[in-house]
PDB file of N, CA and C in Angstrom:
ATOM      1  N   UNK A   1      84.161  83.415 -46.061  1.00  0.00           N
ATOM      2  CA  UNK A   1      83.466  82.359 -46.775  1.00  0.00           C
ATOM      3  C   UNK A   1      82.806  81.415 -45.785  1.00  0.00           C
ATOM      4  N   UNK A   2      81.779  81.017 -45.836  1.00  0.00           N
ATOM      5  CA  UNK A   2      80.579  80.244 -45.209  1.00  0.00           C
ATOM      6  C   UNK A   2      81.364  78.460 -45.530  1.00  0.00           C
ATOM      7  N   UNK A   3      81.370  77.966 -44.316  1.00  0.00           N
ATOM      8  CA  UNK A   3      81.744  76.598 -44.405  1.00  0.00           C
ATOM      9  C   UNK A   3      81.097  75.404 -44.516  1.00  0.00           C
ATOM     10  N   UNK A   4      79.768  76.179 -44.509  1.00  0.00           N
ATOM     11  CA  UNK A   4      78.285  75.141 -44.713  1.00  0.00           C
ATOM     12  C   UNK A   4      78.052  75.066 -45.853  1.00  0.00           C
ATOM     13  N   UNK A   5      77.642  73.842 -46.338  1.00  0.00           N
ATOM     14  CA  UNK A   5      77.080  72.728 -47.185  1.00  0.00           C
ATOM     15  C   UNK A   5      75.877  73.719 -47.627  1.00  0.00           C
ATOM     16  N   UNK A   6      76.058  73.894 -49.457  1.00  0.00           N
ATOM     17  CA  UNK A   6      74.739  74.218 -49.680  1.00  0.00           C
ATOM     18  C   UNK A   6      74.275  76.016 -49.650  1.00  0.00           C
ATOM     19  N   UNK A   7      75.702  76.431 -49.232  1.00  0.00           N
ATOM     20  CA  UNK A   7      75.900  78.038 -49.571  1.00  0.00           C
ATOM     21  C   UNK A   7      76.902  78.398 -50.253  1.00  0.00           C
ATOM     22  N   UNK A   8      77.048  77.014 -51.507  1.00  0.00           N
ATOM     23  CA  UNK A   8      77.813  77.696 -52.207  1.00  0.00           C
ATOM     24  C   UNK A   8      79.335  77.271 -51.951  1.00  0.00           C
ATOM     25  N   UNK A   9      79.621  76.957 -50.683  1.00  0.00           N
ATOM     26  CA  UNK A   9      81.237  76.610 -50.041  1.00  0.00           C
ATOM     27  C   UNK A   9      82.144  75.692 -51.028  1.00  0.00           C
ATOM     28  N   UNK A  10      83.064  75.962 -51.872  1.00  0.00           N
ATOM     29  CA  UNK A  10      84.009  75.141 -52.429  1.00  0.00           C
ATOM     30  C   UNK A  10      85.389  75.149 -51.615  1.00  0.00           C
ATOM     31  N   UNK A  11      85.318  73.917 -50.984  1.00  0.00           N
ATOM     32  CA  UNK A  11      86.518  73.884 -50.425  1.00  0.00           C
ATOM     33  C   UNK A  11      88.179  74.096 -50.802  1.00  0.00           C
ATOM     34  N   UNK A  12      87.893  73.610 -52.428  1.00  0.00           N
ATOM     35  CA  UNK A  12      89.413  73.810 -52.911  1.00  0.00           C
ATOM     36  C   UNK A  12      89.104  74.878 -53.663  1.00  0.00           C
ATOM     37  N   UNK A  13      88.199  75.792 -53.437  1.00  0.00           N
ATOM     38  CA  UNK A  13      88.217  77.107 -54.764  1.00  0.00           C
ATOM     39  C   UNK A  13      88.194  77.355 -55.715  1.00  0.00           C
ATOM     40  N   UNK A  14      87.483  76.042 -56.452  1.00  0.00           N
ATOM     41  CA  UNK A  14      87.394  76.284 -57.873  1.00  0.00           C
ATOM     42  C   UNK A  14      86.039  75.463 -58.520  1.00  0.00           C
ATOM     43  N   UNK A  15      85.649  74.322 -58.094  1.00  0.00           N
ATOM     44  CA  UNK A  15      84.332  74.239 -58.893  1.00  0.00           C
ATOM     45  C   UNK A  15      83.673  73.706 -57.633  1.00  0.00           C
ATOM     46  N   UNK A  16      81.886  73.844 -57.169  1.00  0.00           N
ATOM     47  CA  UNK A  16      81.350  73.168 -56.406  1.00  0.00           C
ATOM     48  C   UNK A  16      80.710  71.859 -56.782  1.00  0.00           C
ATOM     49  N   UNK A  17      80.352  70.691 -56.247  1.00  0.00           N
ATOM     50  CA  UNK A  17      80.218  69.798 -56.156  1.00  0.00           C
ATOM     51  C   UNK A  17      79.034  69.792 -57.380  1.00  0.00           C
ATOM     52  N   UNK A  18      78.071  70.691 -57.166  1.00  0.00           N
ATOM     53  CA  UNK A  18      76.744  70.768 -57.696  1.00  0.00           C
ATOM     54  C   UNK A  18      77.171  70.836 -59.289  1.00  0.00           C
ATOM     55  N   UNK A  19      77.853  72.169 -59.130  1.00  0.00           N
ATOM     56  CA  UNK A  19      78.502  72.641 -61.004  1.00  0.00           C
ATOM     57  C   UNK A  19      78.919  71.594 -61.396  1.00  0.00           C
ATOM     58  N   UNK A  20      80.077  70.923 -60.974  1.00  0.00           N
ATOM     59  CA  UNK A  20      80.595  69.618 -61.249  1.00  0.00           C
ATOM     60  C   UNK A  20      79.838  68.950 -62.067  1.00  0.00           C
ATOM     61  N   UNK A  21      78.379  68.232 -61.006  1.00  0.00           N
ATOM     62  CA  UNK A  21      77.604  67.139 -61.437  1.00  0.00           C
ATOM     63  C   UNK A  21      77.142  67.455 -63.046  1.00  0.00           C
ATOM     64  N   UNK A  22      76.125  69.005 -62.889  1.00  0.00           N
ATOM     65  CA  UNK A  22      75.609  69.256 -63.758  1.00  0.00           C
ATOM     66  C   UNK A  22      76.852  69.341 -65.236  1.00  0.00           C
ATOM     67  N   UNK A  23      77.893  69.805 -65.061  1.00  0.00           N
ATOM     68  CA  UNK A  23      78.855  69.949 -66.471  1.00  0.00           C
ATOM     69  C   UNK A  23      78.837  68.367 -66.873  1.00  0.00           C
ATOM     70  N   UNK A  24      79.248  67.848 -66.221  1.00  0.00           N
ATOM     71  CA  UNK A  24      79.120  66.118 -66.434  1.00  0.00           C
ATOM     72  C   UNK A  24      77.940  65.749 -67.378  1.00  0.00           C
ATOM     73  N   UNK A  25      76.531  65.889 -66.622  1.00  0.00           N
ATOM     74  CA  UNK A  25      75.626  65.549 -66.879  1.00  0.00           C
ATOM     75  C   UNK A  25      75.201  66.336 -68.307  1.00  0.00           C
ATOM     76  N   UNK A  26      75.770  67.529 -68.610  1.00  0.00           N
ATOM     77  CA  UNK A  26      75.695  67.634 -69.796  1.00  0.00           C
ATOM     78  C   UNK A  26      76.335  67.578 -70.714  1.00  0.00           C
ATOM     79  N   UNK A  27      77.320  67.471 -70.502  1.00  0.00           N
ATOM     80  CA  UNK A  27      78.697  66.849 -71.406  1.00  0.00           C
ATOM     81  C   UNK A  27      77.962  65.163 -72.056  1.00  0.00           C
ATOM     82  N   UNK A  28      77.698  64.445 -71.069  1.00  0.00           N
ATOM     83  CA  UNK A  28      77.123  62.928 -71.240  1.00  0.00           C
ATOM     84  C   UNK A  28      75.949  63.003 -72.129  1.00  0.00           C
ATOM     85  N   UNK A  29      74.989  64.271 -71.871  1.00  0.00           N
ATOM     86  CA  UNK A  29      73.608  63.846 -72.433  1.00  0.00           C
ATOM     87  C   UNK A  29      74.027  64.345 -74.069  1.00  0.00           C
ATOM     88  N   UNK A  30      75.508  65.155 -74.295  1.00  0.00           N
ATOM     89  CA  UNK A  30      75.607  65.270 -75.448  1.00  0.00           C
ATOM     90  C   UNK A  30      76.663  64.593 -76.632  1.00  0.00           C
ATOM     91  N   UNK A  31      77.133  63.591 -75.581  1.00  0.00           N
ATOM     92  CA  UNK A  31      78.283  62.933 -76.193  1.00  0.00           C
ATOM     93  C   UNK A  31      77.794  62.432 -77.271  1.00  0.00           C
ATOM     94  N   UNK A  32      78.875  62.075 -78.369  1.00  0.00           N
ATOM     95  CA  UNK A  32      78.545  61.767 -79.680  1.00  0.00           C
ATOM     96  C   UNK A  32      78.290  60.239 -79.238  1.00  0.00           C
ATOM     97  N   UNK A  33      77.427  59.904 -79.665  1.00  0.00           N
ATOM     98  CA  UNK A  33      77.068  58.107 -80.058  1.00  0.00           C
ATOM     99  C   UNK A  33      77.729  56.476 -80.205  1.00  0.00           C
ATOM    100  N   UNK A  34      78.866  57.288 -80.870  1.00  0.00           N
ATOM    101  CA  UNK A  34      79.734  56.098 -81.358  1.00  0.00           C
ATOM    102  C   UNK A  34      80.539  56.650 -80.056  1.00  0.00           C
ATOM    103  N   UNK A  35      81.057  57.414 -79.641  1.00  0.00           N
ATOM    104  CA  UNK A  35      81.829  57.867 -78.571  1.00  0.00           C
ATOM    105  C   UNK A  35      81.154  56.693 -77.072  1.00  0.00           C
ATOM    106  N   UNK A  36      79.913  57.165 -76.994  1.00  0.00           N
ATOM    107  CA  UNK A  36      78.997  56.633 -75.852  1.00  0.00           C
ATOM    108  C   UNK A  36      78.964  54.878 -76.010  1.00  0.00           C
ATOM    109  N   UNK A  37      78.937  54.578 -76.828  1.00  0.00           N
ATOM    110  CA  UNK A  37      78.973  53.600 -77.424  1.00  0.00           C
ATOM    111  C   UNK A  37      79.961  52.735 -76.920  1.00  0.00           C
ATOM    112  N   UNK A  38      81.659  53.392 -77.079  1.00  0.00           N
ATOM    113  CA  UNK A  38      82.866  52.919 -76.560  1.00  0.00           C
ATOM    114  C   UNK A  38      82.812  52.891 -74.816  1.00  0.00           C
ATOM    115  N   UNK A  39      82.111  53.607 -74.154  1.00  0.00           N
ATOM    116  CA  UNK A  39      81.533  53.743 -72.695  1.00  0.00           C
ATOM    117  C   UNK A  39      81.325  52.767 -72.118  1.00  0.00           C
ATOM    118  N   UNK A  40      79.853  52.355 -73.036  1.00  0.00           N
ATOM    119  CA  UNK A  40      78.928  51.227 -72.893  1.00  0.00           C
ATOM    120  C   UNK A  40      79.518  49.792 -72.939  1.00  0.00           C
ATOM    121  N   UNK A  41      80.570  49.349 -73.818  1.00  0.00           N
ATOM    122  CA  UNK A  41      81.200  48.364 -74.442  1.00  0.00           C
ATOM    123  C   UNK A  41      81.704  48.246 -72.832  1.00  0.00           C
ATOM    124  N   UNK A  42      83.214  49.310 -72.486  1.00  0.00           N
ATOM    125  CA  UNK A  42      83.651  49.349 -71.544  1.00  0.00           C
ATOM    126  C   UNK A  42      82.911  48.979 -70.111  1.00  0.00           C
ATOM    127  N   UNK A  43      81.926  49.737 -69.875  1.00  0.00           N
ATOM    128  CA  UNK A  43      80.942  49.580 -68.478  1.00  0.00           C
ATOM    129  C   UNK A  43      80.272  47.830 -68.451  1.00  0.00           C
ATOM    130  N   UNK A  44      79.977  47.508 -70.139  1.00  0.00           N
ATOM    131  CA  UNK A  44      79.317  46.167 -70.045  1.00  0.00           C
ATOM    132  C   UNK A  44      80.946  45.068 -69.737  1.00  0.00           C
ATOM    133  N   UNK A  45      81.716  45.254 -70.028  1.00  0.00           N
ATOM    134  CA  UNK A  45      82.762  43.990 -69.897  1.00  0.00           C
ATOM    135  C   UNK A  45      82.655  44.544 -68.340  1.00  0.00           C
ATOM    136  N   UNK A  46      83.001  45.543 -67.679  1.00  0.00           N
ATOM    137  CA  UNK A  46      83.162  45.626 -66.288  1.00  0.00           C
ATOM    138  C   UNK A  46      82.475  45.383 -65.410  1.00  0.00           C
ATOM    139  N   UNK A  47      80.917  45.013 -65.898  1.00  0.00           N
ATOM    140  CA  UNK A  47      79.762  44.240 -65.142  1.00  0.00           C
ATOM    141  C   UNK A  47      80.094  42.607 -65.057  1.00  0.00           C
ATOM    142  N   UNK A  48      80.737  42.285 -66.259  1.00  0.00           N
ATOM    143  CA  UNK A  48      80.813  41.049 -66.596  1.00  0.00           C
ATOM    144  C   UNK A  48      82.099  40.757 -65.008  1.00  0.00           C
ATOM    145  N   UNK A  49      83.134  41.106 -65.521  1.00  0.00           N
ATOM    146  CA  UNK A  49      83.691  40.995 -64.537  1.00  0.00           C
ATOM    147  C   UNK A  49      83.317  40.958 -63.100  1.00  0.00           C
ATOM    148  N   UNK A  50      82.590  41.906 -62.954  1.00  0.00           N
ATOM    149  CA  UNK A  50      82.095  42.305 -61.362  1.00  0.00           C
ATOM    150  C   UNK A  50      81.264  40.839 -60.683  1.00  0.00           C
ATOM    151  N   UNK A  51      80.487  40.583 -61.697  1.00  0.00           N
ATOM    152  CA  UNK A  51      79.266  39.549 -61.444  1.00  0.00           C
ATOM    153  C   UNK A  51      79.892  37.998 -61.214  1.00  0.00           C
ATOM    154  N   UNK A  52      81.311  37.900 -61.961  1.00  0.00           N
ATOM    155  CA  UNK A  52      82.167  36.524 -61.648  1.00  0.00           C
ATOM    156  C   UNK A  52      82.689  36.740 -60.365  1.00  0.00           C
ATOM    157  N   UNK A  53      83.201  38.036 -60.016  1.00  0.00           N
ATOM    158  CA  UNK A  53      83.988  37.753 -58.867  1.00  0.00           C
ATOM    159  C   UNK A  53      82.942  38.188 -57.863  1.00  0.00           C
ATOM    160  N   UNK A  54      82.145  38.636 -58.210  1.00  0.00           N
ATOM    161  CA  UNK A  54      80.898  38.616 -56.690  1.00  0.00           C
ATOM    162  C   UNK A  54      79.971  36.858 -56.564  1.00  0.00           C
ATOM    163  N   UNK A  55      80.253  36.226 -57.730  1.00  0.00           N
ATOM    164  CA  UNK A  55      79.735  34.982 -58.049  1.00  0.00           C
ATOM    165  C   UNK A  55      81.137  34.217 -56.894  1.00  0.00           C
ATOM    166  N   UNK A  56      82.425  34.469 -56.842  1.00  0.00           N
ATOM    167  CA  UNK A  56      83.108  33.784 -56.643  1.00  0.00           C
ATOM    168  C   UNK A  56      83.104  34.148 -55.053  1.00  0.00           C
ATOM    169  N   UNK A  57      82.913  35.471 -55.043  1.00  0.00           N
ATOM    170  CA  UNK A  57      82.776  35.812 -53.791  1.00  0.00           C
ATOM    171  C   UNK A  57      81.798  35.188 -52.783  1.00  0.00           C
ATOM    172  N   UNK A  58      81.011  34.540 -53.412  1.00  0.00           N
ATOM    173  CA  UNK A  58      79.367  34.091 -52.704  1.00  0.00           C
ATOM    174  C   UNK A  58      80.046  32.698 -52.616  1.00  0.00           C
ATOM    175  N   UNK A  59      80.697  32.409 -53.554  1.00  0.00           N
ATOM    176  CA  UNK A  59      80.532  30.364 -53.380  1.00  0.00           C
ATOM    177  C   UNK A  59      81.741  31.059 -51.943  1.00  0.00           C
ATOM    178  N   UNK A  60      82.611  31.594 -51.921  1.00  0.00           N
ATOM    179  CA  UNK A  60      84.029  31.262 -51.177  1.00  0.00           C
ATOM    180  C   UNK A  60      82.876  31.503 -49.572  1.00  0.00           C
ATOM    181  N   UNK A  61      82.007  32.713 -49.586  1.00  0.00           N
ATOM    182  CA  UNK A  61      81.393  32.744 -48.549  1.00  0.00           C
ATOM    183  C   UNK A  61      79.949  31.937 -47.779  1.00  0.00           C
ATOM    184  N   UNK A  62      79.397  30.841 -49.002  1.00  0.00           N
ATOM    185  CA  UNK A  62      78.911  29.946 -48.552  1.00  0.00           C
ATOM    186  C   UNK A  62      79.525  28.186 -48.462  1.00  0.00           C
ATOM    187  N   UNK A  63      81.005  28.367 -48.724  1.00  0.00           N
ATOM    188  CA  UNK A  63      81.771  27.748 -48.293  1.00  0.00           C
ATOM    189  C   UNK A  63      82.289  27.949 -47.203  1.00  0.00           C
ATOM    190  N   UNK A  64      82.773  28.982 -46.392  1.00  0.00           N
ATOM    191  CA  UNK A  64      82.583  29.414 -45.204  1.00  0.00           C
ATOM    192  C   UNK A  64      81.644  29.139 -44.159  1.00  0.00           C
ATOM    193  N   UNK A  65      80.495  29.554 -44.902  1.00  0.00           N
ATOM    194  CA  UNK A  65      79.288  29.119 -43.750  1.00  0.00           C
ATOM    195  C   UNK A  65      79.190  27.699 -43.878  1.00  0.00           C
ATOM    196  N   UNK A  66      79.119  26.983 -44.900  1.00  0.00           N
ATOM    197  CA  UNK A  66      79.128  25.185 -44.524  1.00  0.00           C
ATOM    198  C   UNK A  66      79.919  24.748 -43.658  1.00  0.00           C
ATOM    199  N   UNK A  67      81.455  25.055 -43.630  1.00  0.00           N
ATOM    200  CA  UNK A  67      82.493  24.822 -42.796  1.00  0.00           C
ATOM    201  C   UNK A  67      81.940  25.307 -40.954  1.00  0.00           C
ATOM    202  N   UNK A  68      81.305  26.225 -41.325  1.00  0.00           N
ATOM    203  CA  UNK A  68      81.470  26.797 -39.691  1.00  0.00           C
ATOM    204  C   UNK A  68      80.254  25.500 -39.157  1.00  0.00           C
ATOM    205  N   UNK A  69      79.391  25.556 -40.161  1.00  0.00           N
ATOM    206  CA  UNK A  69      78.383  24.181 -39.710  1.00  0.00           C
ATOM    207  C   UNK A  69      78.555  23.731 -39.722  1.00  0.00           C
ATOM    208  N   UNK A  70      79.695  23.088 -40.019  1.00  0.00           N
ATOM    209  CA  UNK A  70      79.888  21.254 -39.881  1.00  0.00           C
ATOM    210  C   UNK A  70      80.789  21.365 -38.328  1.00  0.00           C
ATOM    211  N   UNK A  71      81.424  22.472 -38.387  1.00  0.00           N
ATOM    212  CA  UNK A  71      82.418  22.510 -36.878  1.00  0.00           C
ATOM    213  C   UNK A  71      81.455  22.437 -35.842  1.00  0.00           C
ATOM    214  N   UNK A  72      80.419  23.446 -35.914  1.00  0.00           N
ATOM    215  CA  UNK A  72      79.267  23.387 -34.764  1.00  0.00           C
ATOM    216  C   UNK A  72      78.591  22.328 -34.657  1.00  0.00           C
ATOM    217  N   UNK A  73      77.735  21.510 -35.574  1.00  0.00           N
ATOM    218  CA  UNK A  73      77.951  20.239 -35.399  1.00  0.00           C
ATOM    219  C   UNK A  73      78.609  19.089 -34.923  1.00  0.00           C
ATOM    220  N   UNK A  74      79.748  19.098 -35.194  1.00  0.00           N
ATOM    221  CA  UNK A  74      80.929  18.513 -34.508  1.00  0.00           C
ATOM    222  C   UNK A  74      81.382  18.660 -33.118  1.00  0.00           C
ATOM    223  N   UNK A  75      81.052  19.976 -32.793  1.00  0.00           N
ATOM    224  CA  UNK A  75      81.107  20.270 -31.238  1.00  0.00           C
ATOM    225  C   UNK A  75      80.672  19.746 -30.568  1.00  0.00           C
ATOM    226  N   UNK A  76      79.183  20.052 -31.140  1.00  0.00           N
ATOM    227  CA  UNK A  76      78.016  19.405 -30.071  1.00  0.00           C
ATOM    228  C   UNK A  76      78.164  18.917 -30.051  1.00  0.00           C
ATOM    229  N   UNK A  77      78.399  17.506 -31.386  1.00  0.00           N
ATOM    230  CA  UNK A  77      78.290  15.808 -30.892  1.00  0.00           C
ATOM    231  C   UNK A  77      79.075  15.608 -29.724  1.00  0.00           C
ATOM    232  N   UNK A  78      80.845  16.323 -29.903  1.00  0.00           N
ATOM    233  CA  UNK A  78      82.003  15.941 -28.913  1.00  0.00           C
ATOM    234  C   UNK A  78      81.325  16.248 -27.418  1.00  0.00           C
ATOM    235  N   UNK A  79      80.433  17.671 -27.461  1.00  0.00           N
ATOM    236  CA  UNK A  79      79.775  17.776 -25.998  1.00  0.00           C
ATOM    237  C   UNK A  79      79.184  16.660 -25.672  1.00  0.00           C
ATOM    238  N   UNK A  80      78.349  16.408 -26.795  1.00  0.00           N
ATOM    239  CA  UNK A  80      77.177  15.606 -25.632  1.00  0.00           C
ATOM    240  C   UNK A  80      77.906  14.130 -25.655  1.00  0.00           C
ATOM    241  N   UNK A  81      78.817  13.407 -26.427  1.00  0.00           N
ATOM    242  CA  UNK A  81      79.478  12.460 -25.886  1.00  0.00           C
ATOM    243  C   UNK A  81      80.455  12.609 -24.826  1.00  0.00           C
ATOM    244  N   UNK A  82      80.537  13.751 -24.231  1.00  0.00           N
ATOM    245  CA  UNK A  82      81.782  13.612 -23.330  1.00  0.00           C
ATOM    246  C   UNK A  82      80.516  13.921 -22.154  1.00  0.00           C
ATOM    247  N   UNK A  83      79.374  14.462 -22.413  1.00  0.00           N
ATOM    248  CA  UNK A  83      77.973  14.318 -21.340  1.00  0.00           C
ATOM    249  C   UNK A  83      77.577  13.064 -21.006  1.00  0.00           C
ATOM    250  N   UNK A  84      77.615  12.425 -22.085  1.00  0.00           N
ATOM    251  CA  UNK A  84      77.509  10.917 -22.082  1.00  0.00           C
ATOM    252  C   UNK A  84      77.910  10.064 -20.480  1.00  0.00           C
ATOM    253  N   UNK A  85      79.473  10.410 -21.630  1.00  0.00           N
ATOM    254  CA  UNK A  85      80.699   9.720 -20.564  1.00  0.00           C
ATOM    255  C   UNK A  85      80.651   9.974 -19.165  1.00  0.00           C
ATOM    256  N   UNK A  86      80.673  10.825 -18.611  1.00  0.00           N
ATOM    257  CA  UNK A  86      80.609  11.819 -17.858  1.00  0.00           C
ATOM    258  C   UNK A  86      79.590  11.039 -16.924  1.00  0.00           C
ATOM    259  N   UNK A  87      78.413  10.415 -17.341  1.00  0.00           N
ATOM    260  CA  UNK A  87      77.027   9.665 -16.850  1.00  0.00           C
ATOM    261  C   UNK A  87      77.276   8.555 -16.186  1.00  0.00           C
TER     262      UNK A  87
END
């Protein structure tokens, strides 16, 4: 058996990646409605979710970046007053 990608090679011996997609893809394009429906419901609350905690994710990480600016700020001033002193 050929170990290259694309001749066919199933590593665990029973379906290839390709067959896979396509059974999927037609299983989906024929699912019943109200079935697809329960999918959709599901996939839309899990966006909802996703979008708060990537929302929460952004404030925690432009809270981060304010903090690191106010420290760098703070540096400098302490540099250039101890440049000052130093004079």
């Amino acid at each position: 058996a050929s170990a290259k990608k694309g001749n066919g090679y199933v590593p665990h011996g029973k379906i290839g990646f390709q067959s896979l997609a396509k059974t999927i893809g037609a299983r989906w394009k024929n699912l019943d409605p109200k079935r697809m429906e329960g999918y959709r419901a599901k996939a839309d609350k899990d966006m909802e979710r996703y979008r708060r905690e990537m929302d929460d994710y952004q404030r925690r990480q432009d809270e981060k970046k304010r903090i690191r600016e106010e420290e760098l700020v703070t540096s400098r001033r302490e540099r250039e007053d101890d440049d000052e002193d130093e004079e």
